[in-house]
N, C-alpha and C. Protein backbone atom coordinates (compact mmCIF):
# COMPACT_ATOMS: atom_id res chain seq x y z
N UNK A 1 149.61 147.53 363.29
CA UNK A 1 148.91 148.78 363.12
C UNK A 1 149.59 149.66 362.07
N UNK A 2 151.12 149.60 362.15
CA UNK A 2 151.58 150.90 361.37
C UNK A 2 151.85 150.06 359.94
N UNK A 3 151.62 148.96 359.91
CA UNK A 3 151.55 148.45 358.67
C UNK A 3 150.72 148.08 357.69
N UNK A 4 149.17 148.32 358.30
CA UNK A 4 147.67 148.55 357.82
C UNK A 4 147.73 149.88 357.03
N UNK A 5 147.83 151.12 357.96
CA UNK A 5 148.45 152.48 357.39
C UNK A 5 149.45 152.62 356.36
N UNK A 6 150.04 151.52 356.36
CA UNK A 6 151.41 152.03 355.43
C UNK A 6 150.44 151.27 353.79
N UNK A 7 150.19 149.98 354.53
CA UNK A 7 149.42 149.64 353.04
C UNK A 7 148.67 150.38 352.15
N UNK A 8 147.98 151.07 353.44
CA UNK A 8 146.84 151.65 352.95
C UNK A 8 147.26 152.84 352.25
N UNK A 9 148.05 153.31 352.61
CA UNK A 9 148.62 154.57 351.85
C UNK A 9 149.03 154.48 350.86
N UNK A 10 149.72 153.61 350.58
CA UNK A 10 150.44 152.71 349.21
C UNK A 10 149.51 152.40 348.39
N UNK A 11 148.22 151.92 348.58
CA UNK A 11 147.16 151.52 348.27
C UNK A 11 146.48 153.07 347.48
N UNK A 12 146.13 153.76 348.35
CA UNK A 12 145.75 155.46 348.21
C UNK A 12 146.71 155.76 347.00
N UNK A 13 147.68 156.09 347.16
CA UNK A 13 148.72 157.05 346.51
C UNK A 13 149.04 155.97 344.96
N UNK A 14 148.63 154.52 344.96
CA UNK A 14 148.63 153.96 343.31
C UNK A 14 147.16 154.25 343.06
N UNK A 15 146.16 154.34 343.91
CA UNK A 15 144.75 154.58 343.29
C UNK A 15 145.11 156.31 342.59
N UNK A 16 145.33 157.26 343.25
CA UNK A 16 145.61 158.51 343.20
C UNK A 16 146.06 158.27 341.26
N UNK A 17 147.84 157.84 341.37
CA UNK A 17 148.73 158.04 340.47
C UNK A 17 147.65 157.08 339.01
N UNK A 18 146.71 155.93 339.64
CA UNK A 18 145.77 155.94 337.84
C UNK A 18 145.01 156.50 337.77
N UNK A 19 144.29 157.33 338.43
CA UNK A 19 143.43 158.43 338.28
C UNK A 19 144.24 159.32 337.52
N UNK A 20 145.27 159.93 337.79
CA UNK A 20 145.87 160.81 337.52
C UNK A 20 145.99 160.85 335.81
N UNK A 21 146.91 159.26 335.43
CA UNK A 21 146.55 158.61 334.52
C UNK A 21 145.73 158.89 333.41
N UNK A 22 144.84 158.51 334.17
CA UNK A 22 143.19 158.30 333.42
C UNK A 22 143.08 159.57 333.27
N UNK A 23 142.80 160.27 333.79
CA UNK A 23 142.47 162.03 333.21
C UNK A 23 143.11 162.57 332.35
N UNK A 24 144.67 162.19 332.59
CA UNK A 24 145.24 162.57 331.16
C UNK A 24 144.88 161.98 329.94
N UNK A 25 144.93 160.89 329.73
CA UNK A 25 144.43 159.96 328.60
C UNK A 25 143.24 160.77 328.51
N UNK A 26 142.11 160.95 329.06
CA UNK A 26 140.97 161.80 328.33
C UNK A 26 141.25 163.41 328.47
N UNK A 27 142.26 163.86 329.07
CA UNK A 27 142.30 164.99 328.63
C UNK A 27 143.08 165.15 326.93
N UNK A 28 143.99 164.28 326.69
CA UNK A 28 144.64 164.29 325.75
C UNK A 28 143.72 163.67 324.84
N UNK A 29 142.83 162.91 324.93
CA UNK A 29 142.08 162.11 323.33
C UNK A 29 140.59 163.90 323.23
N UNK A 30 140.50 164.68 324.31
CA UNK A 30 139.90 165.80 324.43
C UNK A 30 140.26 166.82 323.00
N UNK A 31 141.80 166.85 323.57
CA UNK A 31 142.73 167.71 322.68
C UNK A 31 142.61 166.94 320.99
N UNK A 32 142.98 165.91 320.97
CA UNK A 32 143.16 165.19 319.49
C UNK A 32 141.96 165.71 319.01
N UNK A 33 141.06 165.21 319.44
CA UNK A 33 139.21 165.28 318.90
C UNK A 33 139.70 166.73 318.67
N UNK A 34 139.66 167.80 319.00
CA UNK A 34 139.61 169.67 319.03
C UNK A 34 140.76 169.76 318.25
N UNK A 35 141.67 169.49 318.07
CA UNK A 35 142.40 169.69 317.09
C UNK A 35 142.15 168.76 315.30
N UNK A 36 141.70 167.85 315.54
CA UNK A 36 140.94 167.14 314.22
C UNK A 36 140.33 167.76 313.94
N UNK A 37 138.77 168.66 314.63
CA UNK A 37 137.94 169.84 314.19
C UNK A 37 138.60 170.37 313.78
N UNK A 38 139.86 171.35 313.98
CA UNK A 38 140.19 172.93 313.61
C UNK A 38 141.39 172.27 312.24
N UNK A 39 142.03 171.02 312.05
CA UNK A 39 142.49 170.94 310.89
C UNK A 39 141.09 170.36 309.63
N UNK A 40 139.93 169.98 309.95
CA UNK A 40 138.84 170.03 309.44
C UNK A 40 138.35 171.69 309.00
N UNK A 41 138.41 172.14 309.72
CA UNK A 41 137.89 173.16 309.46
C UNK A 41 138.82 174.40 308.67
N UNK A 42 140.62 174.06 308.79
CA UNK A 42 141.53 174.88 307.64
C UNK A 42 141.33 173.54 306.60
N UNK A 43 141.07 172.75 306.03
CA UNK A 43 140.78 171.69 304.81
C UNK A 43 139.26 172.70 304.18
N UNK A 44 138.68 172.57 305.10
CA UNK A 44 137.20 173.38 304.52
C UNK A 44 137.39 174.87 303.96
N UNK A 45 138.32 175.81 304.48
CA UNK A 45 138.43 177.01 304.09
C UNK A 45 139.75 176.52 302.92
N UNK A 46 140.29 175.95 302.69
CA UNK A 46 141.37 175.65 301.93
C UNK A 46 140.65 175.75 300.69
N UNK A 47 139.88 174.41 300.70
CA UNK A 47 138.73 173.61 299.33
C UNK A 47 137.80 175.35 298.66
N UNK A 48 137.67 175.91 299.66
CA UNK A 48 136.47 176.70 299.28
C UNK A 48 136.97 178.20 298.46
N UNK A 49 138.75 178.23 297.68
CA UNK A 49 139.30 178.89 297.49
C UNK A 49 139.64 178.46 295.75
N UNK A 50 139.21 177.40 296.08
CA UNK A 50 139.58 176.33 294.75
C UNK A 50 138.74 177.11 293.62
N UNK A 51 137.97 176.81 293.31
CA UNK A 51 136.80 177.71 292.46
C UNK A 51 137.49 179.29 291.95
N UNK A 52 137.61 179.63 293.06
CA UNK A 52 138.29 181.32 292.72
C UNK A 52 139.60 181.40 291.38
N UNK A 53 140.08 180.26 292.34
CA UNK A 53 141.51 179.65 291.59
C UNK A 53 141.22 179.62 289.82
N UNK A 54 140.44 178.71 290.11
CA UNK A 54 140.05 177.86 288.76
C UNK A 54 139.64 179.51 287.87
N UNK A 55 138.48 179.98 288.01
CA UNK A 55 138.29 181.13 287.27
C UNK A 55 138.95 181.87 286.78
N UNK A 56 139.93 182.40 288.11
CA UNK A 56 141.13 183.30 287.53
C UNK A 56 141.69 182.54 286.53
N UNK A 57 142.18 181.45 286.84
CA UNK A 57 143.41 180.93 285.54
C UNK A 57 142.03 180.36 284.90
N UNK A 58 141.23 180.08 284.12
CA UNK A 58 140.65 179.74 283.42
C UNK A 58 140.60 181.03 281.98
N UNK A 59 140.59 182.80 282.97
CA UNK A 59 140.78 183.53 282.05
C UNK A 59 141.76 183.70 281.30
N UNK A 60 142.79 183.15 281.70
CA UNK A 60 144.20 183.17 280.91
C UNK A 60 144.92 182.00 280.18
N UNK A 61 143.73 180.75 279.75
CA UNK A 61 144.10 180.13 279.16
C UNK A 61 142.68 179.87 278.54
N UNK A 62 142.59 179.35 276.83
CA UNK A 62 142.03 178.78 276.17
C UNK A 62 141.88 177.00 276.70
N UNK A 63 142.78 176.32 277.15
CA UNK A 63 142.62 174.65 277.46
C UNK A 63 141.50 174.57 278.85
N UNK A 64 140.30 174.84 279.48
CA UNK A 64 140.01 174.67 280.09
C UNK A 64 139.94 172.86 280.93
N UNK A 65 140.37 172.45 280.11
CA UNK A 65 140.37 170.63 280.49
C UNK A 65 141.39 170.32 281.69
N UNK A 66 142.31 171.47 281.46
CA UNK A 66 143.33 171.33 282.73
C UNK A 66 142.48 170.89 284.33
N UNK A 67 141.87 171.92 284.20
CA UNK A 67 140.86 172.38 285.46
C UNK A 67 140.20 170.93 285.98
N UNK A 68 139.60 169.98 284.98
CA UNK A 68 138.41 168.99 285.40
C UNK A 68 138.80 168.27 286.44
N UNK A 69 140.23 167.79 286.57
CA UNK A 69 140.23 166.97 287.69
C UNK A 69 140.41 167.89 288.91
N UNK A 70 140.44 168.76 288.91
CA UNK A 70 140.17 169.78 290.44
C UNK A 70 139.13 170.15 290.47
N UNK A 71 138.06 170.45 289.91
CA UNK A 71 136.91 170.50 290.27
C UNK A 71 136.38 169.35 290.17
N UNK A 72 136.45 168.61 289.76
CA UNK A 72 135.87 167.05 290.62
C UNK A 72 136.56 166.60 291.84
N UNK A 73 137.24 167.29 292.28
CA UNK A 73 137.77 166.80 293.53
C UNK A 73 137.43 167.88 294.40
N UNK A 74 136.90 168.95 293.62
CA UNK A 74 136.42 170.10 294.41
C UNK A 74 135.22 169.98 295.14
N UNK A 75 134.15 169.01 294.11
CA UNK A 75 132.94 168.67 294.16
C UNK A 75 132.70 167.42 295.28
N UNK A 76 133.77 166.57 294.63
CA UNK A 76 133.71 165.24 296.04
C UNK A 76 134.52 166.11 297.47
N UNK A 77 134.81 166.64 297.40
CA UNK A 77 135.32 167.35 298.73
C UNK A 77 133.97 168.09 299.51
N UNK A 78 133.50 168.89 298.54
CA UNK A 78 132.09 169.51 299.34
C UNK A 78 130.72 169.00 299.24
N UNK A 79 130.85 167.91 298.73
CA UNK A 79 129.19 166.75 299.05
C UNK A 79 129.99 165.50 300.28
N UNK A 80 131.21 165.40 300.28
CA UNK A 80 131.49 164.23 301.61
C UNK A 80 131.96 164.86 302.82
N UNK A 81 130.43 163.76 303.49
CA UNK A 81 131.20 163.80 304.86
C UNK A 81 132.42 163.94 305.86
N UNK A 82 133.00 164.59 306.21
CA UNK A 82 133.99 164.43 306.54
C UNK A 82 133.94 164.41 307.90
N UNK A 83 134.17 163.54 308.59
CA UNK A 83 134.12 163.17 310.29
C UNK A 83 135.56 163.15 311.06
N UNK A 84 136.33 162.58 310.32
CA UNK A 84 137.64 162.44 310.81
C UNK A 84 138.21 162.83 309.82
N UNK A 85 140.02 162.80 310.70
CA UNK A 85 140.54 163.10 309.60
C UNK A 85 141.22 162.36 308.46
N UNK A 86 141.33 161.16 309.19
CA UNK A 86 141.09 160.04 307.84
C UNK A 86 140.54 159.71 306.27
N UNK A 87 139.58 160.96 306.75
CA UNK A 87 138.27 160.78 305.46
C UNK A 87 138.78 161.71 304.57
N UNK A 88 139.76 162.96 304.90
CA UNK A 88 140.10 163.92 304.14
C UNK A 88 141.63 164.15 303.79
N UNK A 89 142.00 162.72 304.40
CA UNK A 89 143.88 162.62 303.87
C UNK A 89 144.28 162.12 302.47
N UNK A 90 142.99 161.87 302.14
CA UNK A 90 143.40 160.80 300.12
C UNK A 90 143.00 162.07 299.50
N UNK A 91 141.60 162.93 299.99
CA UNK A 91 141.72 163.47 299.33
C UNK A 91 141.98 164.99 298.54
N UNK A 92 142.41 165.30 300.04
CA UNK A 92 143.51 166.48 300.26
C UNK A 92 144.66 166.52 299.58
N UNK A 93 145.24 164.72 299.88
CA UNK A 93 146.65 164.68 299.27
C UNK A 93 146.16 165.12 297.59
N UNK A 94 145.19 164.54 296.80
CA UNK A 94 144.80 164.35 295.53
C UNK A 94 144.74 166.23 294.94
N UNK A 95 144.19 166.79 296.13
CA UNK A 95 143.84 168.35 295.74
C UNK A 95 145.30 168.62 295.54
N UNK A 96 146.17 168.50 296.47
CA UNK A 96 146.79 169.10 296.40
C UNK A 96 148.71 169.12 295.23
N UNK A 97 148.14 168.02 294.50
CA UNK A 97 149.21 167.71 293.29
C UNK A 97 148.20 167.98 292.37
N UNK A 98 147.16 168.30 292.51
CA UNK A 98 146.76 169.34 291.34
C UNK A 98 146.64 170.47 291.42
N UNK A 99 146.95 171.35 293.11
CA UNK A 99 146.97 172.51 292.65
C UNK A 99 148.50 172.23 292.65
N UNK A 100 149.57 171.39 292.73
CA UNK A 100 151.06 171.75 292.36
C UNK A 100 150.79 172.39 290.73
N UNK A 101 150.39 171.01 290.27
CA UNK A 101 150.38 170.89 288.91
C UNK A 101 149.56 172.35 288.05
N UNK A 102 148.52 172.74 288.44
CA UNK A 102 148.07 173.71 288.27
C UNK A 102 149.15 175.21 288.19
N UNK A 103 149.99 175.24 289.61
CA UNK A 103 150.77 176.03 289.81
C UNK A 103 152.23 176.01 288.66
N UNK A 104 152.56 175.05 288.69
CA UNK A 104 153.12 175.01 286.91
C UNK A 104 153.00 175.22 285.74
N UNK A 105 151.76 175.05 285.35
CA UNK A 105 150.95 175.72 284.50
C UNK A 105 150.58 177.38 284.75
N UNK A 106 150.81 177.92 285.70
CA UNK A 106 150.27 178.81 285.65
C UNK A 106 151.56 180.18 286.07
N UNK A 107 152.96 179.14 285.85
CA UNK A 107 154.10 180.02 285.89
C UNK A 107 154.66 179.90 284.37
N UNK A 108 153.55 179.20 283.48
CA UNK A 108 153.71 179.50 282.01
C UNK A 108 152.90 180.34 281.25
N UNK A 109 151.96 180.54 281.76
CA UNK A 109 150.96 181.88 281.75
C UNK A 109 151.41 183.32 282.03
N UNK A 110 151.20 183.90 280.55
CA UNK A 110 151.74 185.52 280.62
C UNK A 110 150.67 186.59 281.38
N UNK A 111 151.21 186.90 281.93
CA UNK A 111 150.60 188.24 282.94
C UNK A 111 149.98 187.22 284.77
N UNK A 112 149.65 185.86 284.49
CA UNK A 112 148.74 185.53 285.46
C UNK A 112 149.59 185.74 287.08
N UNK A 113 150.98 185.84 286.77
CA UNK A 113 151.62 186.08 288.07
C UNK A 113 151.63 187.48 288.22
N UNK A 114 150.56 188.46 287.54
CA UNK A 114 151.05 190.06 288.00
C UNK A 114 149.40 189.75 288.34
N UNK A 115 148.78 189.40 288.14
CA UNK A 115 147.15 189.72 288.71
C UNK A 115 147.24 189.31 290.17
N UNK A 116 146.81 190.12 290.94
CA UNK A 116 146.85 190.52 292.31
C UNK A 116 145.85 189.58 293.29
N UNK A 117 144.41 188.77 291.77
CA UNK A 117 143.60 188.55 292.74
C UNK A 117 144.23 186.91 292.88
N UNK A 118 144.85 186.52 291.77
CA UNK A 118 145.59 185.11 291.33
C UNK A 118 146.60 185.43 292.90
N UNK A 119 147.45 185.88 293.11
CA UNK A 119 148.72 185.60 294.04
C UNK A 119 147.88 185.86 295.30
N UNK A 120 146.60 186.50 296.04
CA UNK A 120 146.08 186.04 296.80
C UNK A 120 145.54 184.99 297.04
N UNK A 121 144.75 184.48 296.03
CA UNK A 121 144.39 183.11 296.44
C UNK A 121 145.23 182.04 296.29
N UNK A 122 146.55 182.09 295.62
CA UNK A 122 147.78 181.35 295.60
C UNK A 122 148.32 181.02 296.89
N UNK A 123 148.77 182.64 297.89
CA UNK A 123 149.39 182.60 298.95
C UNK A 123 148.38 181.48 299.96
N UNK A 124 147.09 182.46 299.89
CA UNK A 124 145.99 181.60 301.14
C UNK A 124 146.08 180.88 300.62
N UNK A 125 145.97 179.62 299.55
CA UNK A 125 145.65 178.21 299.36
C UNK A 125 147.05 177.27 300.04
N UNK A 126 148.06 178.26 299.91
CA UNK A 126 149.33 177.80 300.39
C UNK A 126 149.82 177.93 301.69
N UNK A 127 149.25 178.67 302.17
CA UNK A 127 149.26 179.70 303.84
C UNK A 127 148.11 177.99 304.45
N UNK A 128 147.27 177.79 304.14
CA UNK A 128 146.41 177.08 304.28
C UNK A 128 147.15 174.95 304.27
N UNK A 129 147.42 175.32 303.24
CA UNK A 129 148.13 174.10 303.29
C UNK A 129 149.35 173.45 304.11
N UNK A 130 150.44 174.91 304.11
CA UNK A 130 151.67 174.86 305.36
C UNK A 130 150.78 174.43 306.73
N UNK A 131 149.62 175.07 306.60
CA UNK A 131 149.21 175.39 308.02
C UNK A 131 148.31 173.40 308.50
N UNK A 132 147.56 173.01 307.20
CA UNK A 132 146.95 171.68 307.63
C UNK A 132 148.64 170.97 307.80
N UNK A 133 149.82 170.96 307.15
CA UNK A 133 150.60 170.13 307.82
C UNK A 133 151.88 170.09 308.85
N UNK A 134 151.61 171.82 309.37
CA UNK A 134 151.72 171.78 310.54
C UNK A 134 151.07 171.15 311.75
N UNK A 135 149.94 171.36 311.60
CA UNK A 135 148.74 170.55 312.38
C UNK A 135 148.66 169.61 312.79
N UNK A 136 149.31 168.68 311.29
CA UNK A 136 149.12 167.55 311.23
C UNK A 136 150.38 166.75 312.00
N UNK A 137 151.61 167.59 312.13
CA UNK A 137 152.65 167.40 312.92
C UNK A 137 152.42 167.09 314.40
N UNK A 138 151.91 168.21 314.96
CA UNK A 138 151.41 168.07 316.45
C UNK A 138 150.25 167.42 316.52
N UNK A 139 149.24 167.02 315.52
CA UNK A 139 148.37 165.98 315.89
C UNK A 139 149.22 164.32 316.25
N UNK A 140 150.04 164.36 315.28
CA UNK A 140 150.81 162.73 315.32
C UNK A 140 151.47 162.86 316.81
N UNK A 141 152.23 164.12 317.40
CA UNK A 141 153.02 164.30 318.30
C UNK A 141 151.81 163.95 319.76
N UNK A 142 150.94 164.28 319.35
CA UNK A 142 150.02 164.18 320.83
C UNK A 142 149.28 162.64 320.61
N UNK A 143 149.24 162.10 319.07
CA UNK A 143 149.07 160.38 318.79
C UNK A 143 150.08 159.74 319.49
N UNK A 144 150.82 160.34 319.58
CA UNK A 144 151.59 159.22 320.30
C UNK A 144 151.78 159.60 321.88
N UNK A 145 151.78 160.71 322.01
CA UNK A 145 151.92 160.72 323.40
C UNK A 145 150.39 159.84 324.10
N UNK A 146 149.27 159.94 323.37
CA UNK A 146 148.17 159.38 323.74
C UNK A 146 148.43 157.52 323.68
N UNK A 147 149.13 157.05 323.04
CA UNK A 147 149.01 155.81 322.94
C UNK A 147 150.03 155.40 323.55
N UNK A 148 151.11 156.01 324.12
CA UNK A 148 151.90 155.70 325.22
C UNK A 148 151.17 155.50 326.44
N UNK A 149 150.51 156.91 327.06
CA UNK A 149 149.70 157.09 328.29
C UNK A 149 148.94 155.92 328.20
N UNK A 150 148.24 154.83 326.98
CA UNK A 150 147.81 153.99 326.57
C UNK A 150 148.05 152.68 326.84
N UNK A 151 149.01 152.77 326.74
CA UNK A 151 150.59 151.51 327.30
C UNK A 151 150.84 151.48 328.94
N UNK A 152 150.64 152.49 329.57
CA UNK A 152 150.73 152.85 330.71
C UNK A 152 149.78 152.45 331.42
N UNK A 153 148.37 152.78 331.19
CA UNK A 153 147.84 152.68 331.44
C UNK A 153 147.36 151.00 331.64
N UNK A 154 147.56 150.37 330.72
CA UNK A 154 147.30 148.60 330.48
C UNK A 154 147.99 148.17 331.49
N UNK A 155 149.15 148.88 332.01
CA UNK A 155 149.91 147.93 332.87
C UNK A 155 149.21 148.37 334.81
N UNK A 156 147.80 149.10 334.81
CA UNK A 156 147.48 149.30 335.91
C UNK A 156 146.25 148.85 336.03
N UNK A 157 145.47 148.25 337.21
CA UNK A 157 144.22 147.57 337.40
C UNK A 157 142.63 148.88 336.44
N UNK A 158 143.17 149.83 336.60
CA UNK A 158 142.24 150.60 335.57
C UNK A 158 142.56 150.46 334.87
N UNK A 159 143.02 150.09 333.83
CA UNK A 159 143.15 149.26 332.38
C UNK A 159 142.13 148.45 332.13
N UNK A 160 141.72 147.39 333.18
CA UNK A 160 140.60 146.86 332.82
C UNK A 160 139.17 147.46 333.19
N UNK A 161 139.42 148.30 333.46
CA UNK A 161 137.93 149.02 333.66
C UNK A 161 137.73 149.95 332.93
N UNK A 162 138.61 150.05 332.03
CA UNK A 162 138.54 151.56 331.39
C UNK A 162 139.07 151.43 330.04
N UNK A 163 138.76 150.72 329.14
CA UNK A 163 138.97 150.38 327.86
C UNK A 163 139.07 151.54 326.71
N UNK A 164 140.18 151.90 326.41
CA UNK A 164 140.63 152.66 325.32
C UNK A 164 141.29 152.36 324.05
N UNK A 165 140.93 152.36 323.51
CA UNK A 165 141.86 152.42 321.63
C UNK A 165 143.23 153.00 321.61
N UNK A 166 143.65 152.33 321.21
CA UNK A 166 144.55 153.08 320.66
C UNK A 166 144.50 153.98 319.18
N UNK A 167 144.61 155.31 318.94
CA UNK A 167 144.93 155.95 317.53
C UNK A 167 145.97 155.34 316.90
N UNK A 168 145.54 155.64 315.18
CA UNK A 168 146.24 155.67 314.07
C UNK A 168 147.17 157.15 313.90
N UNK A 169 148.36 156.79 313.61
CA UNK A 169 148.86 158.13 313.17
C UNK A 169 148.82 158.65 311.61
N UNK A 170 148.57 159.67 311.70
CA UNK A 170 148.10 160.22 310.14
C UNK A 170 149.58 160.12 309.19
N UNK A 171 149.17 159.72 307.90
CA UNK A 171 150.36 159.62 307.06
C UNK A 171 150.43 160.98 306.44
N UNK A 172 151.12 162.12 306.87
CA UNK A 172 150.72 163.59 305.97
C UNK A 172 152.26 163.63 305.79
């Protein structure tokens, strides 16, 4: 008798501890997904600063050719899809060694570091950028905590009932 009970409890309390499990794993792939939106969505306000950029320093130089490969990357940035964040790591990285490069150019430009509207959209494009790879820090930090819980999970009879992926961690 007291060993039906004892099973059974043992039985209870590992059903309990993969439930437990399991909720985290979707509470945490919850979080990844909501945090992919909101670094989607500082990439989108980032891109949409670009243009401003370009104008200002366009007035203070005669070579406008500098500019072309950022606004073509300005342009493929706001006609593509972007679903994940996969889709916007080539070409974020690409924006963003041209606005380095831009920013070099534009500490050889007389007066363009006293115009007020240039060092605002400098700071935000840069405020913006610290901020996608901060993001991108605690996104990898909760990638892995998710693909551990992942590992954990395989080694309990809900493993096979409950089929999950494992994530990629972002190269930022």
């Amino acid at each position: 008798m007291y060993t039906i009970i004892i099973i059974s409890a043992l039985l209870a309390s590992l059903l309990l501890l993969a439930l437990v499990l399991l909720f985290q794993i979707m509470a945490l792939r919850w979080r990844i997904q909501k945090k992919e939106r909101e670094i989607i969505a500082f990439y989108k306000e980032k891109i949409d600063k670009i243009p401003a950029l370009v104008e200002i320093m366009s007035k203070s130089t005669h070579n406008t050719d500098i500019f072309l490969e950022i606004i073509q990357l300005h342009k493929v940035a706001i006609i593509s899809n972007i679903s994940s964040i996969y889709d916007l790591l080539e070409n974020n990285g690409r924006i963003h060694r041209e606005f380095l490069f831009l920013m070099k150019v534009s500490a050889r430009m007389q007066g363009l570091n006293k115009d007020g509207n240039f060092l605002y959209i400098r700071d935000f494009i840069i405020f913006y950028e610290n901020t996608l790879a901060r993001e991108m820090l605690f996104l990898n930090s909760d990638i892995d905590r998710y693909n551990q819980l992942l590992q954990k999970k395989d080694l309990t009879i809900i493993g096979l009932f409950f089929p999950f992926k494992p994530l990629m961690r972002t190269s930022y």
